[in-house]
PDB file of N, CA and C in Angstrom:
ATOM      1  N   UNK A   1       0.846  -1.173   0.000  1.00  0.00           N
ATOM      2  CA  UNK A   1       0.000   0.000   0.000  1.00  0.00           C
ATOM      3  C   UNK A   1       0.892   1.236   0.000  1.00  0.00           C
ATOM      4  N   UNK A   2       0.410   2.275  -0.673  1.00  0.00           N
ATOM      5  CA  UNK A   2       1.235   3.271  -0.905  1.00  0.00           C
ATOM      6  C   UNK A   2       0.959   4.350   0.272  1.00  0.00           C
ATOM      7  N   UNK A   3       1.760   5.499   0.390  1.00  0.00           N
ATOM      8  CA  UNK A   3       1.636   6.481   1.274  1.00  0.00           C
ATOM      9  C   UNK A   3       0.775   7.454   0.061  1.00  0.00           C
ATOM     10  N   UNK A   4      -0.384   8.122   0.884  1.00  0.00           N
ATOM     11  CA  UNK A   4      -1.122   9.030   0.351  1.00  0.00           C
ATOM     12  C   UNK A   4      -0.218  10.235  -0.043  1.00  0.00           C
ATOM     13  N   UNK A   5      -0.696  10.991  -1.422  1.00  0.00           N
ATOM     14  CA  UNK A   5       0.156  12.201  -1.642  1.00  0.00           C
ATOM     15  C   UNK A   5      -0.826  13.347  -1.004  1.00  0.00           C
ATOM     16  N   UNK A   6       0.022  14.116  -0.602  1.00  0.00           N
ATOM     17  CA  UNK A   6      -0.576  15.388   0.215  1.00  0.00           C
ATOM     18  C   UNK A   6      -0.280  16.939  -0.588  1.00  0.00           C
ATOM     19  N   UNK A   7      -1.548  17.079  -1.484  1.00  0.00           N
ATOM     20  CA  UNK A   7      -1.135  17.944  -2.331  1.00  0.00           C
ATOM     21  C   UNK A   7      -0.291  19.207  -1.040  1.00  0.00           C
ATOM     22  N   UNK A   8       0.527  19.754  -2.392  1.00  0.00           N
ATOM     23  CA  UNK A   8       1.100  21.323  -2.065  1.00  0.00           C
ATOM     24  C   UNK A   8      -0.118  22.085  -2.011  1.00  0.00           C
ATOM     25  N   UNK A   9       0.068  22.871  -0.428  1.00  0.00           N
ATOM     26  CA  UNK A   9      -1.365  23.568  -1.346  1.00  0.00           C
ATOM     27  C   UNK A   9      -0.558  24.886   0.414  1.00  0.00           C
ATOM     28  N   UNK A  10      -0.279  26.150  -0.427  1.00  0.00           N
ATOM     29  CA  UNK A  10      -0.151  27.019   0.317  1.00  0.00           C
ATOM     30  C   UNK A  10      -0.600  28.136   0.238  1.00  0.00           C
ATOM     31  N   UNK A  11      -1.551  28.512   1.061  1.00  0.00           N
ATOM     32  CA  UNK A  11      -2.522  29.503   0.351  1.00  0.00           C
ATOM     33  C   UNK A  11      -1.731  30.902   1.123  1.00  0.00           C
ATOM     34  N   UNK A  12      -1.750  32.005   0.429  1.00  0.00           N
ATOM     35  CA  UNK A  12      -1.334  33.243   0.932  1.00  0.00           C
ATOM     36  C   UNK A  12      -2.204  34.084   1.443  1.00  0.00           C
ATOM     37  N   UNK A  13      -2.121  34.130   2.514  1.00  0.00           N
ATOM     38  CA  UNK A  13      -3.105  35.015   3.839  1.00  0.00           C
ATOM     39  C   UNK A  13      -2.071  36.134   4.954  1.00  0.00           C
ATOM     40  N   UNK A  14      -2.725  37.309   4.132  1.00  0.00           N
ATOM     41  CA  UNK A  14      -1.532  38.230   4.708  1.00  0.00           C
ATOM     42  C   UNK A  14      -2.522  39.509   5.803  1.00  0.00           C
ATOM     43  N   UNK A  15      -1.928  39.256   6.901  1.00  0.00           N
ATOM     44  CA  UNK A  15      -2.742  40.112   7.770  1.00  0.00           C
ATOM     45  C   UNK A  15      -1.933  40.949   8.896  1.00  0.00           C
ATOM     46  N   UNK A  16      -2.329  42.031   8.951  1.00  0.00           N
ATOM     47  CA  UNK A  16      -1.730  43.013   9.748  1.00  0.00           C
ATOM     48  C   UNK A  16      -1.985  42.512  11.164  1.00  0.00           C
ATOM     49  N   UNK A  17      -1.060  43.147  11.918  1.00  0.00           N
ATOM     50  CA  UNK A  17      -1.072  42.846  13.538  1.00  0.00           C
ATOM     51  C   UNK A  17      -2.462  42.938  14.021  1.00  0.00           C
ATOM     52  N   UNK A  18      -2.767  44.279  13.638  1.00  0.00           N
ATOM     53  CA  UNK A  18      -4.553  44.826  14.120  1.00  0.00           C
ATOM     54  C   UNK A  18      -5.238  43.508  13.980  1.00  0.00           C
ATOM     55  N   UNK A  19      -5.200  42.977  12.511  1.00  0.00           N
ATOM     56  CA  UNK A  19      -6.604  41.556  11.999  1.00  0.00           C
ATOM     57  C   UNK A  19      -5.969  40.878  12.772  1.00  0.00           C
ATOM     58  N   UNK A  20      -4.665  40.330  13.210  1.00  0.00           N
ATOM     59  CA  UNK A  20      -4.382  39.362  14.147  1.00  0.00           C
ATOM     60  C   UNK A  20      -5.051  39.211  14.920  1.00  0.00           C
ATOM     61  N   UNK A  21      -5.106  40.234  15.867  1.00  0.00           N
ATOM     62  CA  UNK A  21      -5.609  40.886  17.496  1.00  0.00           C
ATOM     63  C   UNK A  21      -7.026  40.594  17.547  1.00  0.00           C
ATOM     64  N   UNK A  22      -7.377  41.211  16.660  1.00  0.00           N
ATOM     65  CA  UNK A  22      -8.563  41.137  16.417  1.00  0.00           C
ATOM     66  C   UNK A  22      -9.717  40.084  16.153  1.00  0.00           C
ATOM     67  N   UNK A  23      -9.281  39.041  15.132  1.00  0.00           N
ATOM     68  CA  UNK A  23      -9.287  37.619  14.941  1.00  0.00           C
ATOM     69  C   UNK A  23      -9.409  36.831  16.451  1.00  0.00           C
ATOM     70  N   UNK A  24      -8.060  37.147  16.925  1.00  0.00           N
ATOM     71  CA  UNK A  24      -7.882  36.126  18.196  1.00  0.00           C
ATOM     72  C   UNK A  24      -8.882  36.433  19.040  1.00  0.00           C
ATOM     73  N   UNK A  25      -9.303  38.031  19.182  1.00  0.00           N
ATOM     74  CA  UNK A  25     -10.102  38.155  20.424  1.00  0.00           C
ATOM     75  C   UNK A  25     -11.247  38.123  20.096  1.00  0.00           C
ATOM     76  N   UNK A  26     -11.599  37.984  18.867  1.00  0.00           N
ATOM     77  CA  UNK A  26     -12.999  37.016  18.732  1.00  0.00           C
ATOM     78  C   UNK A  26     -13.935  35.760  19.212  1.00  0.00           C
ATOM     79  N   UNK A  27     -12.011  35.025  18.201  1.00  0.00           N
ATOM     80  CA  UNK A  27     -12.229  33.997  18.867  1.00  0.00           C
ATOM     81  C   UNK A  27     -12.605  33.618  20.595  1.00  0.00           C
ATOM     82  N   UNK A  28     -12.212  34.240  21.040  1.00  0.00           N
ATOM     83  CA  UNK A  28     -12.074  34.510  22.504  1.00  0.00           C
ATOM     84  C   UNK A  28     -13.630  34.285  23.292  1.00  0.00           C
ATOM     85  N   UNK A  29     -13.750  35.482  22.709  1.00  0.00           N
ATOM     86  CA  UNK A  29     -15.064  35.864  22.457  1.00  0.00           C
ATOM     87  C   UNK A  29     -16.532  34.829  22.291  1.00  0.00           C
ATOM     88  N   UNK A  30     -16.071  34.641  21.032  1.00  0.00           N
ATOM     89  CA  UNK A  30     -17.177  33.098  20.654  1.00  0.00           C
ATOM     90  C   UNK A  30     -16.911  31.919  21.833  1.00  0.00           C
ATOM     91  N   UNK A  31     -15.440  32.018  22.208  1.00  0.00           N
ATOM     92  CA  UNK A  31     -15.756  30.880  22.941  1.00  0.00           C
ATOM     93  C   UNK A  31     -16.188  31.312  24.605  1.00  0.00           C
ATOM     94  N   UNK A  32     -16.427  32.331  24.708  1.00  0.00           N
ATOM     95  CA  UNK A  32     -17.024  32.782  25.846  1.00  0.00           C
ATOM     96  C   UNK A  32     -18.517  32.760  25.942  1.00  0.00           C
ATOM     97  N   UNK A  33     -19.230  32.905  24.959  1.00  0.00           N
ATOM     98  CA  UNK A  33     -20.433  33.061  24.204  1.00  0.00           C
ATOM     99  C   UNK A  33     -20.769  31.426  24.277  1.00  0.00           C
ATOM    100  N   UNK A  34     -20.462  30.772  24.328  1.00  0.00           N
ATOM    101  CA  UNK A  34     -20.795  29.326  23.923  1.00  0.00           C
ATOM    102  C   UNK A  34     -20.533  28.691  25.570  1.00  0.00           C
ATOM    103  N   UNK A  35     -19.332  28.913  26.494  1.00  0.00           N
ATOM    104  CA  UNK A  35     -19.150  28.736  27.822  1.00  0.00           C
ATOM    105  C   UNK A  35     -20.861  29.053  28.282  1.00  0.00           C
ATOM    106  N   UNK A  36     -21.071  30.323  27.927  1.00  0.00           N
ATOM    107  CA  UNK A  36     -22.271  31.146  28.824  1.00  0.00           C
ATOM    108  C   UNK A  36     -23.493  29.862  28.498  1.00  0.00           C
ATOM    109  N   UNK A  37     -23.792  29.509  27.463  1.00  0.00           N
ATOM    110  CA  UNK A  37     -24.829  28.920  27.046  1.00  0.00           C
ATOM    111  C   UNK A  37     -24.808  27.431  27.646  1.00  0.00           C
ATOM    112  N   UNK A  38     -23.263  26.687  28.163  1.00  0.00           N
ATOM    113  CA  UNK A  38     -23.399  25.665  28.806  1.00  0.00           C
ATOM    114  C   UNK A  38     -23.639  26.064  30.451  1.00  0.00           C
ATOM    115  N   UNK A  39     -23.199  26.669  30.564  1.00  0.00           N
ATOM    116  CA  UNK A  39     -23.213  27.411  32.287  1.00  0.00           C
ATOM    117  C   UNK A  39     -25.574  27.658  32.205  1.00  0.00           C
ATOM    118  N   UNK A  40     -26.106  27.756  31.303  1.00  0.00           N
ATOM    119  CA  UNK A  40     -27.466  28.304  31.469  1.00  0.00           C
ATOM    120  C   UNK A  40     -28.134  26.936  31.494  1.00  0.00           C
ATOM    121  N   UNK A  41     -27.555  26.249  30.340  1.00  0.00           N
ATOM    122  CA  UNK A  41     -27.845  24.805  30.552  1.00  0.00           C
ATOM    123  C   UNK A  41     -27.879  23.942  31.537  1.00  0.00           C
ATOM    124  N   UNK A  42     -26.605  24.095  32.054  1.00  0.00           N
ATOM    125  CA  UNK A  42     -26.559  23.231  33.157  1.00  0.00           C
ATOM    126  C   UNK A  42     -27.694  23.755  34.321  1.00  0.00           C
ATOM    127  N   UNK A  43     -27.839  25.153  34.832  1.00  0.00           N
ATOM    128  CA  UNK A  43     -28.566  26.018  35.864  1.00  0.00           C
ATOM    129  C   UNK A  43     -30.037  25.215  35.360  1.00  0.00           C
ATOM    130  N   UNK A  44     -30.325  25.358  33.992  1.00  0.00           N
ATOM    131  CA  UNK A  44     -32.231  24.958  33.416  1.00  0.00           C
ATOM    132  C   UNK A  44     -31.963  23.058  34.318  1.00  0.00           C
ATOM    133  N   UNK A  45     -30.696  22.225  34.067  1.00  0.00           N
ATOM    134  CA  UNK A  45     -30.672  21.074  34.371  1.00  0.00           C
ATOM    135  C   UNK A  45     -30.861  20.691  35.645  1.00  0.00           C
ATOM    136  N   UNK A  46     -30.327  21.856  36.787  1.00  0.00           N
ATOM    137  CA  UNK A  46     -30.422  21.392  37.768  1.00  0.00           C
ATOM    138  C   UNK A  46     -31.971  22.265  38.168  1.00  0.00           C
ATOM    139  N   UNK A  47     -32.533  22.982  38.051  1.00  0.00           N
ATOM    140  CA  UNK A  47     -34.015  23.291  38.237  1.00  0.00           C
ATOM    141  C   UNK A  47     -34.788  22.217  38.096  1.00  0.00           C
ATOM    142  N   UNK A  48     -34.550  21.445  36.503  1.00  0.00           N
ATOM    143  CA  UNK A  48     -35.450  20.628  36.705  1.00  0.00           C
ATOM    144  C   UNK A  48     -35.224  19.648  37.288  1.00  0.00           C
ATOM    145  N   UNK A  49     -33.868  19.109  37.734  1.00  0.00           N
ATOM    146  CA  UNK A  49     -33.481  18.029  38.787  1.00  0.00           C
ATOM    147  C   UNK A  49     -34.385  18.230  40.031  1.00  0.00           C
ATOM    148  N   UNK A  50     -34.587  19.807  40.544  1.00  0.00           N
ATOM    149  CA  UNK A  50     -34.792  19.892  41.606  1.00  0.00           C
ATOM    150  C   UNK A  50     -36.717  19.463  41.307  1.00  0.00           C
ATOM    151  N   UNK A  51     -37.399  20.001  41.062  1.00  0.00           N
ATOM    152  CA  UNK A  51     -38.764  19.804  40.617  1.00  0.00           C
ATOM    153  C   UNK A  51     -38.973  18.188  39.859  1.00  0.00           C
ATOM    154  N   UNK A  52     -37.881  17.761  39.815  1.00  0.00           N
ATOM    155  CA  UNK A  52     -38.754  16.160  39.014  1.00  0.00           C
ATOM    156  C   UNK A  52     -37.914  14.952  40.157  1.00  0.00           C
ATOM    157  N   UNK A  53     -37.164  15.352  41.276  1.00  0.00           N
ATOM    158  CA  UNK A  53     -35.951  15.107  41.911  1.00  0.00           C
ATOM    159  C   UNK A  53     -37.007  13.855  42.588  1.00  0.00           C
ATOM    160  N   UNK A  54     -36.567  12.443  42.973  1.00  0.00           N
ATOM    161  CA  UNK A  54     -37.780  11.351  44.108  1.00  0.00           C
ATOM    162  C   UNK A  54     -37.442  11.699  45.035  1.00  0.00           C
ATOM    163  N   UNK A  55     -35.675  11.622  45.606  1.00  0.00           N
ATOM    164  CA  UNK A  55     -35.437  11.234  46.401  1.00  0.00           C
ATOM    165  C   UNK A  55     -34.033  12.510  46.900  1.00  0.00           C
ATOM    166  N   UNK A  56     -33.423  12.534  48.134  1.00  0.00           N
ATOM    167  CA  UNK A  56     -32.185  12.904  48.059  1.00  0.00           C
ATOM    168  C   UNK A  56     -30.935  12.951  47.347  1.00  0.00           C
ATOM    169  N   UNK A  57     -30.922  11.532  46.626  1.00  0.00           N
ATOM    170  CA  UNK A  57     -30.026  10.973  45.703  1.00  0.00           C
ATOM    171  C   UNK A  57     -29.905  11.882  44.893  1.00  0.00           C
ATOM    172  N   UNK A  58     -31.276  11.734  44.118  1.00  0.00           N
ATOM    173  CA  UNK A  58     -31.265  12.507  43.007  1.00  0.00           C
ATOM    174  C   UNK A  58     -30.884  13.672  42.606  1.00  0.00           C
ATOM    175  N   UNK A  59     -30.889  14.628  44.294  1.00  0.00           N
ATOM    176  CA  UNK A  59     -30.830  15.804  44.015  1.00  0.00           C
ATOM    177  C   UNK A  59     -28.835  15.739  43.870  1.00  0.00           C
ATOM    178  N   UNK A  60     -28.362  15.043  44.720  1.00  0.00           N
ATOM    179  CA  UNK A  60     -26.986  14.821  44.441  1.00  0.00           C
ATOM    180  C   UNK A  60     -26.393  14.512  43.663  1.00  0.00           C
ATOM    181  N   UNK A  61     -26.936  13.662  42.690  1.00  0.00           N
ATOM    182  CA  UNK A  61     -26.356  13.683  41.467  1.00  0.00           C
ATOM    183  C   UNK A  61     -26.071  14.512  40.413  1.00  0.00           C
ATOM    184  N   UNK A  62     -27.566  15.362  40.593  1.00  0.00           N
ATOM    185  CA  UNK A  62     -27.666  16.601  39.989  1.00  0.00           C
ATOM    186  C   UNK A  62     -26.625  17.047  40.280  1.00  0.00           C
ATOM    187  N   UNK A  63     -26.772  17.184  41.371  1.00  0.00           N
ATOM    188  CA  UNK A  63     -25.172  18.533  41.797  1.00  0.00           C
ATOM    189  C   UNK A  63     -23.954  17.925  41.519  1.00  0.00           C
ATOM    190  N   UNK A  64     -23.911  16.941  41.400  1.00  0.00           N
ATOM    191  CA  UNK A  64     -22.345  16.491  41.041  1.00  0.00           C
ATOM    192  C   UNK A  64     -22.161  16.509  39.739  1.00  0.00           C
ATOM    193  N   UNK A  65     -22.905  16.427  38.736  1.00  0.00           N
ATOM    194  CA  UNK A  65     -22.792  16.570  37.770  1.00  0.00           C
ATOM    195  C   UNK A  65     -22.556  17.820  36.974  1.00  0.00           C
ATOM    196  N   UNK A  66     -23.452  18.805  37.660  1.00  0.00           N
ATOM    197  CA  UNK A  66     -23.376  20.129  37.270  1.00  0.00           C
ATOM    198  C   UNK A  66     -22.144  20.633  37.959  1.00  0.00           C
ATOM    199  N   UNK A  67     -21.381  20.029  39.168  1.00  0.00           N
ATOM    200  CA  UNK A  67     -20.403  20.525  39.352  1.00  0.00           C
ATOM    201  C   UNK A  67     -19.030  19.985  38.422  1.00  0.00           C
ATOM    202  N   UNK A  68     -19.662  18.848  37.909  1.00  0.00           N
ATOM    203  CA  UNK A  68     -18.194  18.333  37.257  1.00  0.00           C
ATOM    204  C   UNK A  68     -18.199  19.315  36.114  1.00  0.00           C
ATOM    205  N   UNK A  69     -19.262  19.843  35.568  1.00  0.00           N
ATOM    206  CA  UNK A  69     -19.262  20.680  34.526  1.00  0.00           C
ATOM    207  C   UNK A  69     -19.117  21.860  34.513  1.00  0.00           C
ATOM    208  N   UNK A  70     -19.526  22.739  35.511  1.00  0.00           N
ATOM    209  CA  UNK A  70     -18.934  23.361  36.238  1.00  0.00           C
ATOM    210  C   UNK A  70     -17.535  23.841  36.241  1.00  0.00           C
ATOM    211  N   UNK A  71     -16.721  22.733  37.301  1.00  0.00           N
ATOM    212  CA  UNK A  71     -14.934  22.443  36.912  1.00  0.00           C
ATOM    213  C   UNK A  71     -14.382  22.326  36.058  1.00  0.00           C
ATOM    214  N   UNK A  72     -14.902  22.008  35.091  1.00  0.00           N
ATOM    215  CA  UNK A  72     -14.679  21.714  33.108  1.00  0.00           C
ATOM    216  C   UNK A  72     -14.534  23.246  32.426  1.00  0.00           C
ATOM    217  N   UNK A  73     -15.781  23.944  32.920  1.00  0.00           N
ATOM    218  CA  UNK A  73     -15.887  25.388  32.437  1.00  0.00           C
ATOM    219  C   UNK A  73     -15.024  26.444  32.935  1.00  0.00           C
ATOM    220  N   UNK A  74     -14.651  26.102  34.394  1.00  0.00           N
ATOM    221  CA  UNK A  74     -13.457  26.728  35.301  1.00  0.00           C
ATOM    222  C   UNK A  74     -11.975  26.508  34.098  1.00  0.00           C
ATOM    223  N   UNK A  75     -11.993  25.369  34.018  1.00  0.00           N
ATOM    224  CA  UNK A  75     -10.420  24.929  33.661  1.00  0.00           C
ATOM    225  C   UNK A  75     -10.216  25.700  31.975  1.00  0.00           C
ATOM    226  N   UNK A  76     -11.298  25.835  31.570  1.00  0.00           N
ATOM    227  CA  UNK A  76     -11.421  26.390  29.853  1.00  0.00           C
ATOM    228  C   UNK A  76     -11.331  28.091  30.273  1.00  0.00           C
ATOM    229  N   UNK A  77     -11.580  28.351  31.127  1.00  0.00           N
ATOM    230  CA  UNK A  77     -12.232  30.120  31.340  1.00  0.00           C
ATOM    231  C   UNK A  77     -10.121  30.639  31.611  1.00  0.00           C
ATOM    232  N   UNK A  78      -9.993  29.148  32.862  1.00  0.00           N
ATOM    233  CA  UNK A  78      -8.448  29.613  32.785  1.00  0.00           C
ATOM    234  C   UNK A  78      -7.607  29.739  31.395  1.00  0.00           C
ATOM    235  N   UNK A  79      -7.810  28.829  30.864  1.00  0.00           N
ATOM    236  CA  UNK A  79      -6.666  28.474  29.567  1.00  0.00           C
ATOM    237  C   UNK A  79      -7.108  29.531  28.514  1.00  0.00           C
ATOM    238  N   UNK A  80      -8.597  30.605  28.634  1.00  0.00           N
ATOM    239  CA  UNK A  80      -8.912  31.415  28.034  1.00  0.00           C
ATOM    240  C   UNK A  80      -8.424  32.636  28.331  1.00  0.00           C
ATOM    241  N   UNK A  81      -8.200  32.608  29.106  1.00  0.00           N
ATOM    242  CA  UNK A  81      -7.169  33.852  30.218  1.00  0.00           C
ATOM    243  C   UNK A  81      -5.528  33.816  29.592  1.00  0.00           C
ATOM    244  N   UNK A  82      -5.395  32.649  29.859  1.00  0.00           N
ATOM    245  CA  UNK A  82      -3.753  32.674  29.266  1.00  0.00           C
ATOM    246  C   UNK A  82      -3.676  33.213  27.882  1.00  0.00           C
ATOM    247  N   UNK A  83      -4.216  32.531  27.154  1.00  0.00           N
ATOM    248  CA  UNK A  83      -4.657  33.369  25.835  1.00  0.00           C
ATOM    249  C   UNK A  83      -4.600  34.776  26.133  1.00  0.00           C
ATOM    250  N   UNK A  84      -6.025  34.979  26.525  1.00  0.00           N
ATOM    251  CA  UNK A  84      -5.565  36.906  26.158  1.00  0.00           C
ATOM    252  C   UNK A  84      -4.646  37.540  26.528  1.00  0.00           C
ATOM    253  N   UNK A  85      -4.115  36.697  27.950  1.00  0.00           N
ATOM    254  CA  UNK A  85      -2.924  37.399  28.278  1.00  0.00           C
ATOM    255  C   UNK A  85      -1.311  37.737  27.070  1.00  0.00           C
ATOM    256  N   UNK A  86      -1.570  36.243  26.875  1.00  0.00           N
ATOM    257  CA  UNK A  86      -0.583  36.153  25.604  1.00  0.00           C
ATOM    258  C   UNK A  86      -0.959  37.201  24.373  1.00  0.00           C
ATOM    259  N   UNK A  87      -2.151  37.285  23.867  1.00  0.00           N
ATOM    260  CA  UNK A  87      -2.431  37.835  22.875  1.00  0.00           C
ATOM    261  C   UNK A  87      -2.187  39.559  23.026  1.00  0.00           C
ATOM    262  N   UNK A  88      -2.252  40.391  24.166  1.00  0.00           N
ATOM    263  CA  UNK A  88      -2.009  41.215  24.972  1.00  0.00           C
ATOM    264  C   UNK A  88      -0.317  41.521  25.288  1.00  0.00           C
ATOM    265  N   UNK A  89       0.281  40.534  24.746  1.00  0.00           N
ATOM    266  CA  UNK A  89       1.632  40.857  24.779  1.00  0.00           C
ATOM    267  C   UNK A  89       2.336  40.444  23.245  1.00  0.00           C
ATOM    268  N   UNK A  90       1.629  40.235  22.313  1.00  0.00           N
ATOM    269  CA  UNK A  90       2.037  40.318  21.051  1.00  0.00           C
ATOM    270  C   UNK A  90       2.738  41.551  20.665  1.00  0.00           C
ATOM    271  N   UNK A  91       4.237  41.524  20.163  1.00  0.00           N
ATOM    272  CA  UNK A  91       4.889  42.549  19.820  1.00  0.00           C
ATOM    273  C   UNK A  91       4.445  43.593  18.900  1.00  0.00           C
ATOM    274  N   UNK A  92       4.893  44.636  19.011  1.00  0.00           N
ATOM    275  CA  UNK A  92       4.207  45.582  17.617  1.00  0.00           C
ATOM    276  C   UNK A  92       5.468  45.455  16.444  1.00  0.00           C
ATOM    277  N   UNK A  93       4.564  45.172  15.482  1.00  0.00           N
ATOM    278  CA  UNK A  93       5.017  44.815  14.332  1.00  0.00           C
ATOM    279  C   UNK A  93       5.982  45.691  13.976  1.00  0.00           C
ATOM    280  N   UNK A  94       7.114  46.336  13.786  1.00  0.00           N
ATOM    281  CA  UNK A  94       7.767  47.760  12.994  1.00  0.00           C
ATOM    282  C   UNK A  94       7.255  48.237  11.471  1.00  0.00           C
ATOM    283  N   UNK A  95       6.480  47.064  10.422  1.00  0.00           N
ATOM    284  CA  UNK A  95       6.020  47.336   9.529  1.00  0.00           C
ATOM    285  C   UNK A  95       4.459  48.344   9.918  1.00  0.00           C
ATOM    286  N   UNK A  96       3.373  47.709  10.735  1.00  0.00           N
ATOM    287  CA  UNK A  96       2.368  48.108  11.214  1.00  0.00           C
ATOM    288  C   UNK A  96       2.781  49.508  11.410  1.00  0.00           C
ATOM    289  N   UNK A  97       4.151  49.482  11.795  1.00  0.00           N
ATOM    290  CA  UNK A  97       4.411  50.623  12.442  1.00  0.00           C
ATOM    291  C   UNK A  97       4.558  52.604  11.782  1.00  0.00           C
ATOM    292  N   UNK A  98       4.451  52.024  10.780  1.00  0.00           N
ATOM    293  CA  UNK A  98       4.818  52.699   9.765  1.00  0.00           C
ATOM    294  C   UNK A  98       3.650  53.144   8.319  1.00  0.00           C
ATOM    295  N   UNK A  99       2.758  51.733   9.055  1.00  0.00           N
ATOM    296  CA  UNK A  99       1.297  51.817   8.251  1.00  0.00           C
ATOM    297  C   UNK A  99       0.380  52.305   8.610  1.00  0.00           C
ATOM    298  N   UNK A 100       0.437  52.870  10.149  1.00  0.00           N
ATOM    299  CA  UNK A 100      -1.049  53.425  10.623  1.00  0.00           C
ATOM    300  C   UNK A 100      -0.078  54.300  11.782  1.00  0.00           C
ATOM    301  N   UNK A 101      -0.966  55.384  12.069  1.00  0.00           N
ATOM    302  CA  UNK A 101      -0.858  56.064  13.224  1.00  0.00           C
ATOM    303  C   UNK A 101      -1.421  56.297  14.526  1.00  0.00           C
ATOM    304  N   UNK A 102      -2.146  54.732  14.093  1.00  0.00           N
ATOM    305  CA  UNK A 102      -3.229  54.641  15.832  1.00  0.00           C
ATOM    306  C   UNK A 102      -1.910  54.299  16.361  1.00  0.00           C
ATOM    307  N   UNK A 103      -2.976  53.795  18.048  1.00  0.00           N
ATOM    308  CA  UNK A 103      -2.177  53.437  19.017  1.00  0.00           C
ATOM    309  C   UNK A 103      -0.839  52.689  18.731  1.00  0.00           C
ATOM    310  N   UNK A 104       0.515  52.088  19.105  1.00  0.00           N
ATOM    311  CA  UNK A 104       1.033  50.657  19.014  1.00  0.00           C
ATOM    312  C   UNK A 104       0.888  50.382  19.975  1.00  0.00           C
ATOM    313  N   UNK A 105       0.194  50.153  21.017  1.00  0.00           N
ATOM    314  CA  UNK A 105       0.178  49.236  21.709  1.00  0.00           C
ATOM    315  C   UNK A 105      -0.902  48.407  21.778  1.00  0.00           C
ATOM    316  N   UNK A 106      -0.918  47.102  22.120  1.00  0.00           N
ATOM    317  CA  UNK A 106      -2.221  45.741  22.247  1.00  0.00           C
ATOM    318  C   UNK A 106      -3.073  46.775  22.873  1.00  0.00           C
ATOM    319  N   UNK A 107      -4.606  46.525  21.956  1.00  0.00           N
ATOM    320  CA  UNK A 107      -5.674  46.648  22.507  1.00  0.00           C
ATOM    321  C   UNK A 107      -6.064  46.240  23.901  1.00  0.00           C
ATOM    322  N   UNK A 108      -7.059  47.237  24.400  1.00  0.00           N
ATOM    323  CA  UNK A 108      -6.568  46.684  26.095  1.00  0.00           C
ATOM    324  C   UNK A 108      -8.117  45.948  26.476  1.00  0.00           C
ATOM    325  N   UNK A 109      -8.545  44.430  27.224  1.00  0.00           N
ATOM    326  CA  UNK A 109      -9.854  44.190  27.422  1.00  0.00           C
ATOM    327  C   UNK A 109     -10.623  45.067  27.419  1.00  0.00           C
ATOM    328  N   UNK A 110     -11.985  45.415  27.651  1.00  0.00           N
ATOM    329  CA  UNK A 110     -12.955  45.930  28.011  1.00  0.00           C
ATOM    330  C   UNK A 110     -13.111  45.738  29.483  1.00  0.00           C
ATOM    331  N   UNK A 111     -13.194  46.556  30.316  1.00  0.00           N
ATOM    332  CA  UNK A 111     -13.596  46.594  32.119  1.00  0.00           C
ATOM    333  C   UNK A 111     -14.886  46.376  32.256  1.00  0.00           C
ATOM    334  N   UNK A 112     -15.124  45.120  32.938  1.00  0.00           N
ATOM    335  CA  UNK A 112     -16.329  44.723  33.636  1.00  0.00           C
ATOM    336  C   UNK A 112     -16.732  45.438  34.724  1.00  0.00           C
ATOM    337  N   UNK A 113     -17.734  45.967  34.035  1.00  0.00           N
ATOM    338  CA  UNK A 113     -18.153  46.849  35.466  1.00  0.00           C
ATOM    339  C   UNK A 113     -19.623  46.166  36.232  1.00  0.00           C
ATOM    340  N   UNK A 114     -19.100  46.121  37.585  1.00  0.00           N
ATOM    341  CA  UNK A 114     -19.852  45.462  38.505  1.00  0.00           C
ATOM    342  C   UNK A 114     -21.007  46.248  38.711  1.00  0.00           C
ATOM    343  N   UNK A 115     -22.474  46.433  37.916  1.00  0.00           N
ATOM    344  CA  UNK A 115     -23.601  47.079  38.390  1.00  0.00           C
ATOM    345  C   UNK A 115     -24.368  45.876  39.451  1.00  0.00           C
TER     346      UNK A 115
END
């Protein structure tokens, strides 16, 4: 049997620091957006645990479950952190530098403000 050929195939995608930044903290983004929607899920799961629940058991399982998921969403929120942090210390380009006269420095999060 032969080894499969793996076409050449290099596509040219040329993007300034800004679309970098920008790109990444999307991504970021979406995957924060999608965290939120399992975190609502799980909250609708354990409501109805609690209202359809027989016994004590039941209600414990609930909770262990929603906590294992829970800890799952903890450990992703961290490794989402490292990210921006990293992305937040991306060098400024010297070409960029010379192409625009905004800021050079990384865009800075948005501040959560506690209402």
């Amino acid at each position: 049997m032969s080894m499969p050929e793996i076409p050449n195939i290099t596509p040219e995608i040329n993007l300034k620091r800004e679309e970098v930044i920008n790109l990444l903290l999307a991504s970021i983004a979406m995957e924060e957006i999608g965290l939120s929607h399992i975190i609502n899920a799980e909250g609708e799961k354990l409501q109805k645990a609690i209202q359809h629940a027989e016994c004590f058991e039941d209600l414990l399982e609930a909770n262990n479950s929603v906590e294992r998921m829970l800890k799952t969403i903890i450990k992703k929120e961290m490794l989402l952190q490292f990210k921006l942090e990293d992305i937040l210390e991306i060098p400024v380009d010297e070409h960029d530098h010379h192409d625009h006269h905004h800021s050079h420095k990384p865009p800075k999060p948005p501040k959560h403000s506690d209402h």
